[in-house]
PDB file of N, CA and C in Angstrom:
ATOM      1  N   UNK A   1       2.184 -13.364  -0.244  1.00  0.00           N
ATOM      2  CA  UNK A   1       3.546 -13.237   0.225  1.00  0.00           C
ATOM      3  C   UNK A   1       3.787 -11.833   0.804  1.00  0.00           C
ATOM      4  N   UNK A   2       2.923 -10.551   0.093  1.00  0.00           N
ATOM      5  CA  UNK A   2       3.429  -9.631   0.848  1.00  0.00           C
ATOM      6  C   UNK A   2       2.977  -9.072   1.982  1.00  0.00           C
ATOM      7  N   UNK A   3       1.583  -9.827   2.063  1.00  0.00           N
ATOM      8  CA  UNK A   3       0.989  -9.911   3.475  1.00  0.00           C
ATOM      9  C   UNK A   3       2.007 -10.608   5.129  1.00  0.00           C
ATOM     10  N   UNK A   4       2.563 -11.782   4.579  1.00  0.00           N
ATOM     11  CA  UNK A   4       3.407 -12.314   5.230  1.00  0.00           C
ATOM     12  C   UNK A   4       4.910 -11.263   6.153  1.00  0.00           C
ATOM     13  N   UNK A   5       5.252 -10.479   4.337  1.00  0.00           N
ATOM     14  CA  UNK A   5       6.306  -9.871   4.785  1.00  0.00           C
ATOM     15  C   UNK A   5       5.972  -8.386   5.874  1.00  0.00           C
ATOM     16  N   UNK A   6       4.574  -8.077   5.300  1.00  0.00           N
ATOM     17  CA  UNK A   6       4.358  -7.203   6.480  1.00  0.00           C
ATOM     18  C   UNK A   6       3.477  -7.419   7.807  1.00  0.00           C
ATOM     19  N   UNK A   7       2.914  -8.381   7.915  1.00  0.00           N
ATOM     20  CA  UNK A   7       3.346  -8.762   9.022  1.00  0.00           C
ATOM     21  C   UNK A   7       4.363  -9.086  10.138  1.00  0.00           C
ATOM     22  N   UNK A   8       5.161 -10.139   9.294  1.00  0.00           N
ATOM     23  CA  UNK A   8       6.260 -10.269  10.159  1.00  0.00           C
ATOM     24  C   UNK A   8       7.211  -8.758  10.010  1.00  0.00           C
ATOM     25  N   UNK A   9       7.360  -8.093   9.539  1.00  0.00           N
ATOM     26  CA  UNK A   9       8.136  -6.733   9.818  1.00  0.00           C
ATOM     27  C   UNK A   9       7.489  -5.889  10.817  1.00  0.00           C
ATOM     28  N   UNK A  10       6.589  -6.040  11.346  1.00  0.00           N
ATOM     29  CA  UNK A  10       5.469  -5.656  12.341  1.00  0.00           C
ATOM     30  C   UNK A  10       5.463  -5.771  13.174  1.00  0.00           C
ATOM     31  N   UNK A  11       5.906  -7.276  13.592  1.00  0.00           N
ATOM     32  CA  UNK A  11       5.813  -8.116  14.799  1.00  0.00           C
ATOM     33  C   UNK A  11       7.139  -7.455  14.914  1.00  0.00           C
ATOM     34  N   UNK A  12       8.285  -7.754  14.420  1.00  0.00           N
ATOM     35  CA  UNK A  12       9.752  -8.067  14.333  1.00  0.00           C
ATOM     36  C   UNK A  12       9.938  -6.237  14.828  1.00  0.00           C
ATOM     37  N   UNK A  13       9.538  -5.218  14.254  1.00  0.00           N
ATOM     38  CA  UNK A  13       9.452  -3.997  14.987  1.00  0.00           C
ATOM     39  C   UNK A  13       8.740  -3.567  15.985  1.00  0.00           C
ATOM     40  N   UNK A  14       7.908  -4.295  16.235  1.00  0.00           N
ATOM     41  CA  UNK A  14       7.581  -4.018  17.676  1.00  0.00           C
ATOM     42  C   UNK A  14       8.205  -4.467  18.722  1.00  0.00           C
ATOM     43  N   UNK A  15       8.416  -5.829  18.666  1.00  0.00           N
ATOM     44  CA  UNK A  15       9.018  -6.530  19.213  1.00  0.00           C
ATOM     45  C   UNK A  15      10.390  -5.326  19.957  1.00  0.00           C
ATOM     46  N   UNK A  16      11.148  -4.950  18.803  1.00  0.00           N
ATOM     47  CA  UNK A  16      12.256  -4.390  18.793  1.00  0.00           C
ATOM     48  C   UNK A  16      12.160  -2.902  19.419  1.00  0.00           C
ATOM     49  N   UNK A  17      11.306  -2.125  19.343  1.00  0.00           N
ATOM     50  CA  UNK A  17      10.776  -1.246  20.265  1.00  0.00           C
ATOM     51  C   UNK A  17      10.472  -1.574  21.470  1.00  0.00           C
ATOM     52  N   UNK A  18       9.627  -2.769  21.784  1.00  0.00           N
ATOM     53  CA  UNK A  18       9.576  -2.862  23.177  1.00  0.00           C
ATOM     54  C   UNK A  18      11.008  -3.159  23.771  1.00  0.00           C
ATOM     55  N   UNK A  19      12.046  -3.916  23.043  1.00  0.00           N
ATOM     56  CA  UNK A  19      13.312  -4.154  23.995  1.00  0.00           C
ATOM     57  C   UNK A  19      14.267  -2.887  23.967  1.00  0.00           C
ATOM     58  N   UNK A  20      13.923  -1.824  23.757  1.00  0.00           N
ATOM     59  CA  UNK A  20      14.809  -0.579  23.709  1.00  0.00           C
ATOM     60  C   UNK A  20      14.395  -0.121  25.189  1.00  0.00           C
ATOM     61  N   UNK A  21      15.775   0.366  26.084  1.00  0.00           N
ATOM     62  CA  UNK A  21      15.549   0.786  27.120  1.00  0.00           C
ATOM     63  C   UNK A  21      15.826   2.516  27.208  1.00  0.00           C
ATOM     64  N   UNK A  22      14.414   3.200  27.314  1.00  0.00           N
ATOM     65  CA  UNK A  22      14.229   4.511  27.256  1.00  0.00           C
ATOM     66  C   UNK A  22      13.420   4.821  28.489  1.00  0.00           C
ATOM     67  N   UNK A  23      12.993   6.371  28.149  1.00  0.00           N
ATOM     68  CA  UNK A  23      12.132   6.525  29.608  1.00  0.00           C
ATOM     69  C   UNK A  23      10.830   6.342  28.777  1.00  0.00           C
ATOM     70  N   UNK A  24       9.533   6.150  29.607  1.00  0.00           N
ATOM     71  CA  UNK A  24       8.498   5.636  28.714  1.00  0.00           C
ATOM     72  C   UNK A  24       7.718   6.817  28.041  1.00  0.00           C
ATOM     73  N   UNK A  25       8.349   8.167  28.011  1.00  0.00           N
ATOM     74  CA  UNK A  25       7.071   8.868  27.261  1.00  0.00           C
ATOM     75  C   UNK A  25       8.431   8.978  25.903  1.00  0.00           C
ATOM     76  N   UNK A  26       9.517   8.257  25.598  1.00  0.00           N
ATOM     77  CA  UNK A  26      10.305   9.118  24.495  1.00  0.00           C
ATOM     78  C   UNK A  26       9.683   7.190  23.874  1.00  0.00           C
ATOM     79  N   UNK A  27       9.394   6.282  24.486  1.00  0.00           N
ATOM     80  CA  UNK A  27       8.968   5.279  24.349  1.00  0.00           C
ATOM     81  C   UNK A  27       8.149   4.823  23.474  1.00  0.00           C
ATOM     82  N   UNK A  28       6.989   5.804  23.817  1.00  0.00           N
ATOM     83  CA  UNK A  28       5.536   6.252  23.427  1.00  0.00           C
ATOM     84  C   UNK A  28       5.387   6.374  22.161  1.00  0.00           C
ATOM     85  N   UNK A  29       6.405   7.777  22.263  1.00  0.00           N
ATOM     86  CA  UNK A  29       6.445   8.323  21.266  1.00  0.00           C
ATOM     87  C   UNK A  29       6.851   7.419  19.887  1.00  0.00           C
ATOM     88  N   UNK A  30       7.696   7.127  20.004  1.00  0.00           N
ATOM     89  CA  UNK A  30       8.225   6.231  18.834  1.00  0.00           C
ATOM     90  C   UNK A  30       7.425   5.014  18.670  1.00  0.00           C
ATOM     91  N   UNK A  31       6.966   4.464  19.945  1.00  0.00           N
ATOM     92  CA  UNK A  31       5.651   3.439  19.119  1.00  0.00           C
ATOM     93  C   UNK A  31       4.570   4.065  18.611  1.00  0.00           C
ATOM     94  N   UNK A  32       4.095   5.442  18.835  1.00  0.00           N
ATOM     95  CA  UNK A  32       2.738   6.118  18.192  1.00  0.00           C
ATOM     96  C   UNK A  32       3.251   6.501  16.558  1.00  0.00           C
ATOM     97  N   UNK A  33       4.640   6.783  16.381  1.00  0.00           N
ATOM     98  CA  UNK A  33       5.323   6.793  15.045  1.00  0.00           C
ATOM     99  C   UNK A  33       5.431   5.539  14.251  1.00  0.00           C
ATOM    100  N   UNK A  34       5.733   5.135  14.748  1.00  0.00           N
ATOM    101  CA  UNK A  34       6.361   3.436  14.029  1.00  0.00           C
ATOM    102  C   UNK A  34       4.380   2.812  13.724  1.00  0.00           C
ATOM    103  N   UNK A  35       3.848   2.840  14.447  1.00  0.00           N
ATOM    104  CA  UNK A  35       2.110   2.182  15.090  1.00  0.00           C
ATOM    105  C   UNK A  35       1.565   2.818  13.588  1.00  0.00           C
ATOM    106  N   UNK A  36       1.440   4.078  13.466  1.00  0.00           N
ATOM    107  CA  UNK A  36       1.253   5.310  12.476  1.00  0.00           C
ATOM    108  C   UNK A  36       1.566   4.920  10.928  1.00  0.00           C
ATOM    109  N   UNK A  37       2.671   4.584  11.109  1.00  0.00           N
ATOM    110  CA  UNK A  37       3.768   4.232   9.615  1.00  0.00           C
ATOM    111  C   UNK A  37       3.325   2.665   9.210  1.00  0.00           C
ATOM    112  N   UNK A  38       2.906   2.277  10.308  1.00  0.00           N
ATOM    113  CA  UNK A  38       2.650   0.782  10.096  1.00  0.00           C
ATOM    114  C   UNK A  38       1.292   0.464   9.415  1.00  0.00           C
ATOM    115  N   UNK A  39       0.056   1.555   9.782  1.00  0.00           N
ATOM    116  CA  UNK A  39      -1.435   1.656  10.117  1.00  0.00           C
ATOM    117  C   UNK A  39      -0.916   2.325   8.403  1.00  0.00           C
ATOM    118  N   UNK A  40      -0.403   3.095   7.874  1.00  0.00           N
ATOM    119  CA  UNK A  40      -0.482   4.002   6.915  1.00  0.00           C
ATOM    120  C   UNK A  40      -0.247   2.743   5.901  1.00  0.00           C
ATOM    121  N   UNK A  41       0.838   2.021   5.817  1.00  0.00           N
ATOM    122  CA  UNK A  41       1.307   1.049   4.922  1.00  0.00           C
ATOM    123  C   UNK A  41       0.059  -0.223   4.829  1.00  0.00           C
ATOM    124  N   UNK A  42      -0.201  -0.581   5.659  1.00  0.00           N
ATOM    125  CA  UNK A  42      -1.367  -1.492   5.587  1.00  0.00           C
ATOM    126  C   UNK A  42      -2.831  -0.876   4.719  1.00  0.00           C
ATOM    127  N   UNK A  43      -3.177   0.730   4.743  1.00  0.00           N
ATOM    128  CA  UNK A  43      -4.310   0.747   4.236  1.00  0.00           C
ATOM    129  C   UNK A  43      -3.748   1.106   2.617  1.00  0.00           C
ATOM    130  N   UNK A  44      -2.428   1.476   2.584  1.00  0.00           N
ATOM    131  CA  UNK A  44      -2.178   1.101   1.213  1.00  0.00           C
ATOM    132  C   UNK A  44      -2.354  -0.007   0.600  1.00  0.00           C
ATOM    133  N   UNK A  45      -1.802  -0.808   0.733  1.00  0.00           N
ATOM    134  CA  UNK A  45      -1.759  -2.296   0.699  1.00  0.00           C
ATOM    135  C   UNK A  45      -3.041  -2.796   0.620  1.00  0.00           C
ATOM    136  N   UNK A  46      -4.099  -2.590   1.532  1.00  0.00           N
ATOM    137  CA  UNK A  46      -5.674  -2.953   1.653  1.00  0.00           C
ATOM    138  C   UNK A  46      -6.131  -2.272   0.547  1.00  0.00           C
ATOM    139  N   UNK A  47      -5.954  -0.843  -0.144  1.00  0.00           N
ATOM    140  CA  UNK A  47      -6.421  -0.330  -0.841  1.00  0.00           C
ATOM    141  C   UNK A  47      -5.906  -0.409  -2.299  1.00  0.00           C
ATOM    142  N   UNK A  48      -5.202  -0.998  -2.356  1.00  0.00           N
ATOM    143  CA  UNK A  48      -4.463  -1.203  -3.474  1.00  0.00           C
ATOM    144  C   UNK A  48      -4.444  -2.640  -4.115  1.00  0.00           C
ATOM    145  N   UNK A  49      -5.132  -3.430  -3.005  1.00  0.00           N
ATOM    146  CA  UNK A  49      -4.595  -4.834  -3.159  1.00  0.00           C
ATOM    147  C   UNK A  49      -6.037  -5.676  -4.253  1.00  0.00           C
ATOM    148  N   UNK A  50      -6.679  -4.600  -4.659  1.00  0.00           N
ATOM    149  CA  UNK A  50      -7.589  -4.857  -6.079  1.00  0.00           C
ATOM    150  C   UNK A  50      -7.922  -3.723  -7.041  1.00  0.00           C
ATOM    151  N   UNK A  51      -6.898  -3.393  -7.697  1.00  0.00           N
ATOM    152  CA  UNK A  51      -6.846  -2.284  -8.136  1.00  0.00           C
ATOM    153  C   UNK A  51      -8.399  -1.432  -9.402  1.00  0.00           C
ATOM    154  N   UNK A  52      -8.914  -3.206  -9.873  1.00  0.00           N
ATOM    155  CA  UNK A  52      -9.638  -2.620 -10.171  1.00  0.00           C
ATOM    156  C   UNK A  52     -11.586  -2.471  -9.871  1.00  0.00           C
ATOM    157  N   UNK A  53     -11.667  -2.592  -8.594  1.00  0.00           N
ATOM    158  CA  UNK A  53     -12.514  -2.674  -7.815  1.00  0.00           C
ATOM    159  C   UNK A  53     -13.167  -1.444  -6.708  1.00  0.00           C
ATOM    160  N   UNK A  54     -13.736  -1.481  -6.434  1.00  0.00           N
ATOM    161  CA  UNK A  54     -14.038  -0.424  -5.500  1.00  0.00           C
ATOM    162  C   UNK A  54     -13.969   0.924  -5.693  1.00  0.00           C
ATOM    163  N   UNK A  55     -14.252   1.907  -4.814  1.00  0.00           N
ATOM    164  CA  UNK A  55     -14.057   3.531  -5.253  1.00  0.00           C
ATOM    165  C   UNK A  55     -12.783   3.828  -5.282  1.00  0.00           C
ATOM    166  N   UNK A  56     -12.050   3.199  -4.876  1.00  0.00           N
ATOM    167  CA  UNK A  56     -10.376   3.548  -5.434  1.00  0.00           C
ATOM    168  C   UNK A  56      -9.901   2.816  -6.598  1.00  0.00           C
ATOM    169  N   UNK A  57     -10.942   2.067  -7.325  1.00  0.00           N
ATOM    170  CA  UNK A  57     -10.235   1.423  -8.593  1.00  0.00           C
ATOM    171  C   UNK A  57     -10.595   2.432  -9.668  1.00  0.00           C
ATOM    172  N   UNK A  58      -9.448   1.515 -10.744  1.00  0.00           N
ATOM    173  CA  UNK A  58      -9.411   2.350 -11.800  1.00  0.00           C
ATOM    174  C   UNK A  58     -10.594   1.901 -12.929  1.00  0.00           C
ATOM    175  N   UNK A  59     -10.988   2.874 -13.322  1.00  0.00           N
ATOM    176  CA  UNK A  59     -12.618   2.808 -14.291  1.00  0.00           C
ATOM    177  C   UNK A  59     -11.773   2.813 -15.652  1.00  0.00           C
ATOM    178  N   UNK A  60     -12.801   1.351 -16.294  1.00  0.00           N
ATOM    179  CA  UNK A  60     -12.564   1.068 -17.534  1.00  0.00           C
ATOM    180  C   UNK A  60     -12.277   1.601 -19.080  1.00  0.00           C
ATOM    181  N   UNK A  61     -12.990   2.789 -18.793  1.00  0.00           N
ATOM    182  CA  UNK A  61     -13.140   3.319 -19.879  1.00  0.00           C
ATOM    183  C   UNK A  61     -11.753   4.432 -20.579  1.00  0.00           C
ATOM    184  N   UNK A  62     -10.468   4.822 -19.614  1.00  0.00           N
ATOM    185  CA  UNK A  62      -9.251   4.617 -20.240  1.00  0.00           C
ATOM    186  C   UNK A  62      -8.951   3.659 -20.751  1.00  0.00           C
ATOM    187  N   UNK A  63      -8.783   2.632 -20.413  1.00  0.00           N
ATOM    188  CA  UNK A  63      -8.031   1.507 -20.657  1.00  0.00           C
ATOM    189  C   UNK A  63      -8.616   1.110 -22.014  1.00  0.00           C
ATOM    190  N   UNK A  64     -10.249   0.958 -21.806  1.00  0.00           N
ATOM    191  CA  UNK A  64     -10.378   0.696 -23.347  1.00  0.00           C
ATOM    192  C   UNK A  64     -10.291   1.765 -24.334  1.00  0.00           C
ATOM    193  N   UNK A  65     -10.349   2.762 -24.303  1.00  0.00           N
ATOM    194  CA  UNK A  65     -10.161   4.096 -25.369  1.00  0.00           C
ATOM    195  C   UNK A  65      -7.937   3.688 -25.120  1.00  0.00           C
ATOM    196  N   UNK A  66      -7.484   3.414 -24.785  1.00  0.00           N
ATOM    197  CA  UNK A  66      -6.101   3.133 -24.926  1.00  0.00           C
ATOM    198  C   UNK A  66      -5.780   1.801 -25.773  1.00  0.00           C
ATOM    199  N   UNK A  67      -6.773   0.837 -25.383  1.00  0.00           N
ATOM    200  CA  UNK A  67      -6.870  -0.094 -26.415  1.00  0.00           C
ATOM    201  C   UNK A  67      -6.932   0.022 -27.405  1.00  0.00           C
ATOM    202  N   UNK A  68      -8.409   0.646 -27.794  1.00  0.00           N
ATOM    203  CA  UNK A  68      -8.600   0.574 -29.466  1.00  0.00           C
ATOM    204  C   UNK A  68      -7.744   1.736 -30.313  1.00  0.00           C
ATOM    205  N   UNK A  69      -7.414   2.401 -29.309  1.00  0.00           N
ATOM    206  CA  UNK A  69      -6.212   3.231 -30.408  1.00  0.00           C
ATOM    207  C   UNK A  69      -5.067   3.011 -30.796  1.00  0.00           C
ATOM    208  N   UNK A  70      -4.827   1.689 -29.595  1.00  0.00           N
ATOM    209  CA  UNK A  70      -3.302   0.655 -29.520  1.00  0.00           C
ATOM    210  C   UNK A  70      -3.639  -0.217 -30.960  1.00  0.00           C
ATOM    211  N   UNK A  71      -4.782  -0.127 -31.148  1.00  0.00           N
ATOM    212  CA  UNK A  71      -4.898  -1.908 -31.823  1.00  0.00           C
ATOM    213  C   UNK A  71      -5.194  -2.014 -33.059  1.00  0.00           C
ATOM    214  N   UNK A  72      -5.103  -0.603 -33.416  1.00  0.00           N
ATOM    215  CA  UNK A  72      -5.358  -0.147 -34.906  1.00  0.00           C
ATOM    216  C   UNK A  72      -3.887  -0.026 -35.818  1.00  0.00           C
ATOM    217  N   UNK A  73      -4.041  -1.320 -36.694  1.00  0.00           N
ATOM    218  CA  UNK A  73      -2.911  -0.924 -37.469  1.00  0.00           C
ATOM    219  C   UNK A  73      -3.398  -0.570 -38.742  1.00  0.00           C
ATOM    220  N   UNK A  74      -4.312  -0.339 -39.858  1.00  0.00           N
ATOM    221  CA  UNK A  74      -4.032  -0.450 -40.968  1.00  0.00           C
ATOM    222  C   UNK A  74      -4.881   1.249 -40.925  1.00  0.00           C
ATOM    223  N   UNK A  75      -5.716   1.739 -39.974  1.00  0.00           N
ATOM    224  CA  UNK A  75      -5.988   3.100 -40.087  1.00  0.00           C
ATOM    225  C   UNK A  75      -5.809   4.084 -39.276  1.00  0.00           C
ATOM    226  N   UNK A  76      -5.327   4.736 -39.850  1.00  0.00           N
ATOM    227  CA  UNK A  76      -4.915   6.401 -39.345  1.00  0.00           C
ATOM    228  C   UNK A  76      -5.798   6.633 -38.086  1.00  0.00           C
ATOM    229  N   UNK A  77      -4.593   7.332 -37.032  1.00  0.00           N
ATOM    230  CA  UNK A  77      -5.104   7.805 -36.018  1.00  0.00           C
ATOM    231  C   UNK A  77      -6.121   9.105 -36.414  1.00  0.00           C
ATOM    232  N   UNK A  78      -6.899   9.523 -35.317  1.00  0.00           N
ATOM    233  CA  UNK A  78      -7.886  10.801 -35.741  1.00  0.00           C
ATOM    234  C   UNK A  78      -9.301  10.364 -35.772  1.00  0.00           C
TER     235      UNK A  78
END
């Protein structure tokens, strides 16, 4: 679904940039901004979209040292 939504916010802003009547280098400009913001949000999204995988995922070995210290009830932390 959130692939969907950024796509179509993509299309739907470009779209909307091309019907703005400017001169074409103030034109440019704002599609190399908007193009930029768009390119930036997508490799979040790509990079994020398995968090625990790849060289940007998160490594196991917090999670389990957070576990077993979560999961201890009858002995003392330490």
């Amino acid at each position: 679904m959130l692939w969907y939504a950024v796509l179509v916010g993509a299309v739907v802003n470009v779209l909307l940039l091309v019907l703005l009547k400017m001169r074409p280098l103030q034109q440019f400009v704002l599609g190399t901004i908007t193009t930029f913001f768009l390119g930036v949000i997508l490799f979040v999204i790509v990079t994020l979209d398995r968090p625990l995988q790849g060289e940007s995922g998160l490594q196991p070995e917090p999670l389990r040292l957070l576990w077993e210290r979560s999961m201890v009830w009858d002995e003392p932390l330490g």
